[in-house]
C-alpha atoms as a PDB file:
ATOM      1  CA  UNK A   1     -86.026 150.707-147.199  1.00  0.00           C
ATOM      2  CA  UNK A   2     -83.072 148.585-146.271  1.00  0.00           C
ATOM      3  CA  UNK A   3     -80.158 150.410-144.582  1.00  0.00           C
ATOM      4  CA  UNK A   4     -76.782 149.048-145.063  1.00  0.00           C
ATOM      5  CA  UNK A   5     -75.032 147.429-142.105  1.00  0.00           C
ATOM      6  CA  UNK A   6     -71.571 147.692-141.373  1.00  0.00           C
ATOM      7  CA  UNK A   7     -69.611 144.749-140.989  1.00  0.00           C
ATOM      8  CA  UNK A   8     -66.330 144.408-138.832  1.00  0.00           C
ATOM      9  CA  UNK A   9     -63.590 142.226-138.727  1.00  0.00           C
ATOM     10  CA  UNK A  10     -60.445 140.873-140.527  1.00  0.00           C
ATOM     11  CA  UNK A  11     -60.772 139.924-144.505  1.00  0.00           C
ATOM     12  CA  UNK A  12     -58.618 137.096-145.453  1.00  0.00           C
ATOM     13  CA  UNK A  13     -56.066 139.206-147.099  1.00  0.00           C
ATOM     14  CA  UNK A  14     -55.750 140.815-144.030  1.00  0.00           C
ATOM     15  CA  UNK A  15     -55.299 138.542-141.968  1.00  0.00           C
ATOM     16  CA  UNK A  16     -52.379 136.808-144.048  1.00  0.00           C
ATOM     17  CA  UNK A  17     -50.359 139.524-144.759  1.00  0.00           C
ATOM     18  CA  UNK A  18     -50.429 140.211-140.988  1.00  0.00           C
ATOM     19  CA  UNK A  19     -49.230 136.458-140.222  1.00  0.00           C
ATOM     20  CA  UNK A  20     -46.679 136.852-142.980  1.00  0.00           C
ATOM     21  CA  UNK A  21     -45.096 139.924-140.982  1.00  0.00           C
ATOM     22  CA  UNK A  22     -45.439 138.954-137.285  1.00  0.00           C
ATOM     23  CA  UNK A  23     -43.787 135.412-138.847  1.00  0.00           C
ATOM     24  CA  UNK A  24     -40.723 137.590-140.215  1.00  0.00           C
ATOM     25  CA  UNK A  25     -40.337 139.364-137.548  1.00  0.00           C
ATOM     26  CA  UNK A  26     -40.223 136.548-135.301  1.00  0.00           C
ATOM     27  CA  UNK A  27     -37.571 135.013-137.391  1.00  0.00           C
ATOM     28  CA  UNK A  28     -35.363 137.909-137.313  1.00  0.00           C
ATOM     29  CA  UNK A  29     -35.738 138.213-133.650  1.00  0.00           C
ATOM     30  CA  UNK A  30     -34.624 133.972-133.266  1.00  0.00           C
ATOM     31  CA  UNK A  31     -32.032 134.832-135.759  1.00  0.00           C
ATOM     32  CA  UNK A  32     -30.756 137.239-133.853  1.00  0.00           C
ATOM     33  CA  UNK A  33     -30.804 135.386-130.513  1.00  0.00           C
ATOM     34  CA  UNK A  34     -29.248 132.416-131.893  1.00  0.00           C
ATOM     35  CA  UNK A  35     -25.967 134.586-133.520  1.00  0.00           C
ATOM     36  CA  UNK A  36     -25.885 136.282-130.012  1.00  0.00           C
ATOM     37  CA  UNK A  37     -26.017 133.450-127.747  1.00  0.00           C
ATOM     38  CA  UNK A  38     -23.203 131.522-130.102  1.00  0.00           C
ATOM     39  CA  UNK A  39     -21.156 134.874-129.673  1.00  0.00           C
ATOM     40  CA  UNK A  40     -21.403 135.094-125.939  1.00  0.00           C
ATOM     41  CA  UNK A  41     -20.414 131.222-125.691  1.00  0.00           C
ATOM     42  CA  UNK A  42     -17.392 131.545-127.952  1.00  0.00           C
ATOM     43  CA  UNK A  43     -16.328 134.398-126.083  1.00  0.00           C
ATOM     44  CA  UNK A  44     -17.074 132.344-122.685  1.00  0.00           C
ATOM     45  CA  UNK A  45     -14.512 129.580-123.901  1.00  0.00           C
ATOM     46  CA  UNK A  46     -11.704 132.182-125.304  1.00  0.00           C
ATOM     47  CA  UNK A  47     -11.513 133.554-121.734  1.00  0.00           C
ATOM     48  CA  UNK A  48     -11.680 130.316-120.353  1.00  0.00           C
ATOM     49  CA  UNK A  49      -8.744 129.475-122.465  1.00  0.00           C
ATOM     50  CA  UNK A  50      -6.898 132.384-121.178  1.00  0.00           C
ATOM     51  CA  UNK A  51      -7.526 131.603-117.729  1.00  0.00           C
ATOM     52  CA  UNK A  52      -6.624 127.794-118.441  1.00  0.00           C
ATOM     53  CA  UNK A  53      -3.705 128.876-119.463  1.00  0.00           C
ATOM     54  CA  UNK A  54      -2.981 131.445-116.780  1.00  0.00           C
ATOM     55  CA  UNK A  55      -3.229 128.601-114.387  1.00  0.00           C
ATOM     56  CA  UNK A  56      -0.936 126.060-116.177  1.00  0.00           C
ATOM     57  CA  UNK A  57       1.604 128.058-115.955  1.00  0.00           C
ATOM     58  CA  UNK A  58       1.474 129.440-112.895  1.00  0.00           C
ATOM     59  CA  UNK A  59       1.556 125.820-111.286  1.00  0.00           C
ATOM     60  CA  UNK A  60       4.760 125.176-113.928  1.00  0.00           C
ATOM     61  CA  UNK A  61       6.385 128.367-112.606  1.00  0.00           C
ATOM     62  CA  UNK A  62       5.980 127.913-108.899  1.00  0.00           C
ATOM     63  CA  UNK A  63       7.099 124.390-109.092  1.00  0.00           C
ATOM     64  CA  UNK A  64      10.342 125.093-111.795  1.00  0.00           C
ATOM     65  CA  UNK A  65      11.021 128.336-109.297  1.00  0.00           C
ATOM     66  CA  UNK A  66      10.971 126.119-106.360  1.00  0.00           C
ATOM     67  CA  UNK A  67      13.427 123.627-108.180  1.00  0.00           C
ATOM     68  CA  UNK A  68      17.679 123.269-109.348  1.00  0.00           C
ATOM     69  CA  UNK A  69      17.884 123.051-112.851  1.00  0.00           C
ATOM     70  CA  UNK A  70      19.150 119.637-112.307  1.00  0.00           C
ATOM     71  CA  UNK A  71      16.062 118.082-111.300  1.00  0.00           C
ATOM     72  CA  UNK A  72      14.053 119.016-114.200  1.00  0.00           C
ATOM     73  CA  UNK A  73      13.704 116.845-116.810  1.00  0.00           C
ATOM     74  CA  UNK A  74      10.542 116.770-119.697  1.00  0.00           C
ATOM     75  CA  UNK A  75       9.187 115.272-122.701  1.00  0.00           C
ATOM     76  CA  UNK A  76       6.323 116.127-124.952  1.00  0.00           C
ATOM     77  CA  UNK A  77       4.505 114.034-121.967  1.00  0.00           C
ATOM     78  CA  UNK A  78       5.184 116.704-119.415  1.00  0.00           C
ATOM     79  CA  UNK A  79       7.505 117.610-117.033  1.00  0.00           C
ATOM     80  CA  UNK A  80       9.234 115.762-114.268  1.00  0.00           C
ATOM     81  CA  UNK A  81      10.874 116.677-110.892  1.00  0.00           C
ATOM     82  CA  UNK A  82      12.793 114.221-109.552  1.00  0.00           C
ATOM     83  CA  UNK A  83      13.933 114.592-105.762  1.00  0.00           C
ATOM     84  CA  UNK A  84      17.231 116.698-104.997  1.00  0.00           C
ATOM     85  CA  UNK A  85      18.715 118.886-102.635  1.00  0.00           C
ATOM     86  CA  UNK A  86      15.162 121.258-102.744  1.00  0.00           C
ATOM     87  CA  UNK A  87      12.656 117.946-102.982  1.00  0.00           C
ATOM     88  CA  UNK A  88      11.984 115.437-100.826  1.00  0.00           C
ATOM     89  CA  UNK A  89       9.285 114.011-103.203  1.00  0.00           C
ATOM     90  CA  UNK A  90       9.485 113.615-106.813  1.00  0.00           C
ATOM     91  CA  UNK A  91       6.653 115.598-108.900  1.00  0.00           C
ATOM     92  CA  UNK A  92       4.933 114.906-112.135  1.00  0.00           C
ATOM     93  CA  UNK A  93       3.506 117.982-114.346  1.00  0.00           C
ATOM     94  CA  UNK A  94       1.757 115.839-117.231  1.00  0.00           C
ATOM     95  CA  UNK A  95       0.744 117.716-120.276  1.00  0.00           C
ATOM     96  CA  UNK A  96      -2.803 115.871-120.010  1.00  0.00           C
ATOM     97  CA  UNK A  97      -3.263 116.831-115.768  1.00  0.00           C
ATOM     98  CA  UNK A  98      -3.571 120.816-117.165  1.00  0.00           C
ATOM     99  CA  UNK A  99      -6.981 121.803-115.511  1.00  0.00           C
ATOM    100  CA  UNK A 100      -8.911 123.029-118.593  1.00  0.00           C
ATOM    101  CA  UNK A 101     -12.399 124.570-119.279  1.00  0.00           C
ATOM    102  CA  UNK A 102     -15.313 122.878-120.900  1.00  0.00           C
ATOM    103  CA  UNK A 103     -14.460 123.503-124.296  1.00  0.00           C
ATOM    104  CA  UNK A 104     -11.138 123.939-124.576  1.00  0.00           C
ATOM    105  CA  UNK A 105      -7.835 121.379-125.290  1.00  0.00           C
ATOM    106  CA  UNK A 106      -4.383 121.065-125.446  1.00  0.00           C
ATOM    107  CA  UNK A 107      -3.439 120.698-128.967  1.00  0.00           C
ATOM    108  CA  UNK A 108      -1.719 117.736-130.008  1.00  0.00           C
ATOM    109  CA  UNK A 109       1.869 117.771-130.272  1.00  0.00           C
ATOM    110  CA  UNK A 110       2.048 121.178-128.944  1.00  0.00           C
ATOM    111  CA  UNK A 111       3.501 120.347-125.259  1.00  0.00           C
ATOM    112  CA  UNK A 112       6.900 121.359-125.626  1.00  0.00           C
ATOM    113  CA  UNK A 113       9.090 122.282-122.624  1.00  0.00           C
ATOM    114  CA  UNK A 114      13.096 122.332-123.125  1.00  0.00           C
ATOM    115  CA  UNK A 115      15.418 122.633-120.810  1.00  0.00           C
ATOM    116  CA  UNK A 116      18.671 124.839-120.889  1.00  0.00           C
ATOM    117  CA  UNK A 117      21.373 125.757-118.754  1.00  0.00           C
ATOM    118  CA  UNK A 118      19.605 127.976-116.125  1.00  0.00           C
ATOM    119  CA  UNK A 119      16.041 128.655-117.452  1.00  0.00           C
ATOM    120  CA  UNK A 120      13.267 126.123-118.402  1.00  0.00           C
ATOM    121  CA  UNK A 121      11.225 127.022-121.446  1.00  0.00           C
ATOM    122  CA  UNK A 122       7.440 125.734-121.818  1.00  0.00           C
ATOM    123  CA  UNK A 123       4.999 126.288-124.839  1.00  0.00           C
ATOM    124  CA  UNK A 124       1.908 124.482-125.616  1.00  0.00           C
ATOM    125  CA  UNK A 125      -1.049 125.863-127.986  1.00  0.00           C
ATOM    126  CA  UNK A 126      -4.752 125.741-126.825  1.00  0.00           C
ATOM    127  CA  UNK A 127      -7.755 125.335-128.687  1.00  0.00           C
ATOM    128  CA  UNK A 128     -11.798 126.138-128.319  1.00  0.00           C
ATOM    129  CA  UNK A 129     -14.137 123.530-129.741  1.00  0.00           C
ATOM    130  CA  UNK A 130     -16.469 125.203-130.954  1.00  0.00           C
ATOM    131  CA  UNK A 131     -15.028 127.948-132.682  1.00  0.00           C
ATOM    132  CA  UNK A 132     -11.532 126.813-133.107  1.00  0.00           C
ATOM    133  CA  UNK A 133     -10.288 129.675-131.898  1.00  0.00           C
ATOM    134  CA  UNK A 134      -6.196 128.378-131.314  1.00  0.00           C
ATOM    135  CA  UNK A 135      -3.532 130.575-129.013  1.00  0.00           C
ATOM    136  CA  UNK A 136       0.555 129.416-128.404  1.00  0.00           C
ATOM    137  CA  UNK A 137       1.467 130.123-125.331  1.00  0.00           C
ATOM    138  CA  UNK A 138       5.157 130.279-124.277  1.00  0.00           C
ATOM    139  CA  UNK A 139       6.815 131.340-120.929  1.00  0.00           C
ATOM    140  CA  UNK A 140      10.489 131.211-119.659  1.00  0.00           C
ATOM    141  CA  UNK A 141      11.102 130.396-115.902  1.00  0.00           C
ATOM    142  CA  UNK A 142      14.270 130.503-114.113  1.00  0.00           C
ATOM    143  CA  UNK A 143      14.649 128.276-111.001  1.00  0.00           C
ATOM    144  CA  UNK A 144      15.457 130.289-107.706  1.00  0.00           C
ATOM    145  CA  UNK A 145      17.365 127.435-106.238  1.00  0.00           C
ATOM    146  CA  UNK A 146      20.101 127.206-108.884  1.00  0.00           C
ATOM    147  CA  UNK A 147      23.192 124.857-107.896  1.00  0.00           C
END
């Protein structure tokens, strides 16, 4: 008499249904990944826009603070020092020499500094590329060495 044999292994049902899953599963895990790593790099350029702009304006201040009211002048170019009692050199603050981040820009026609009686106001607006994330930023400054 015969005896029946056991036979091991995958049937082809089997085997697909398991290929089927892992294959979900690894698209869920890329999925995730991807949405994660796009977060973390938009948040990377928002702080670098905050720190951009942290550093604009503390160049603008210290140079305005260090100035008479008189020898500030600007445009939606920039702003410009010319030479006066406090300067012996005349300075340039372009709009387009603000040291900014991968990823982020001054927003066109934003640069907007005016100039009052005792007190120098600058705003601009920043943007992220990739996100388009866009902040205003506006500070007033008062010049220590008033006339």
């Amino acid at each position: 008499m015969r005896t029946k044999t056991e036979k091991q292994g995958f049937t082809l049902v089997e085997l697909m249904v398991s290929m089927i899953a892992f294959t979900l599963l690894a698209l869920i895990a890329g999925t995730i990944l991807v949405f994660a790593w796009n977060g973390w790099r938009d948040s990377m350029e928002t702080m670098g826009m905050q720190r951009d702009a942290m550093i604009a304006m503390r160049i603008m201040e210290k140079e305005i603070r260090n100035s008479n009211i008189d020898e500030v002048s600007g445009d939606s170019a920039g702003l410009y020092f010319s030479t006066g009692t406090t300067r012996t050199n005349a300075f340039r603050f372009s709009a387009a020499s603000i040291p900014f981040n991968s990823g982020v820009s001054l927003e066109p026609g934003s640069w907007n500094p005016t100039i009052g009686t005792n007190s120098v106001t600058v705003s601009f607006a920043l943007r992220t590329s990739r996100a388009g994330y866009r902040n205003a930023y506006m500070k007033t400054i008062y010049p220590r060495n008033k006339p």
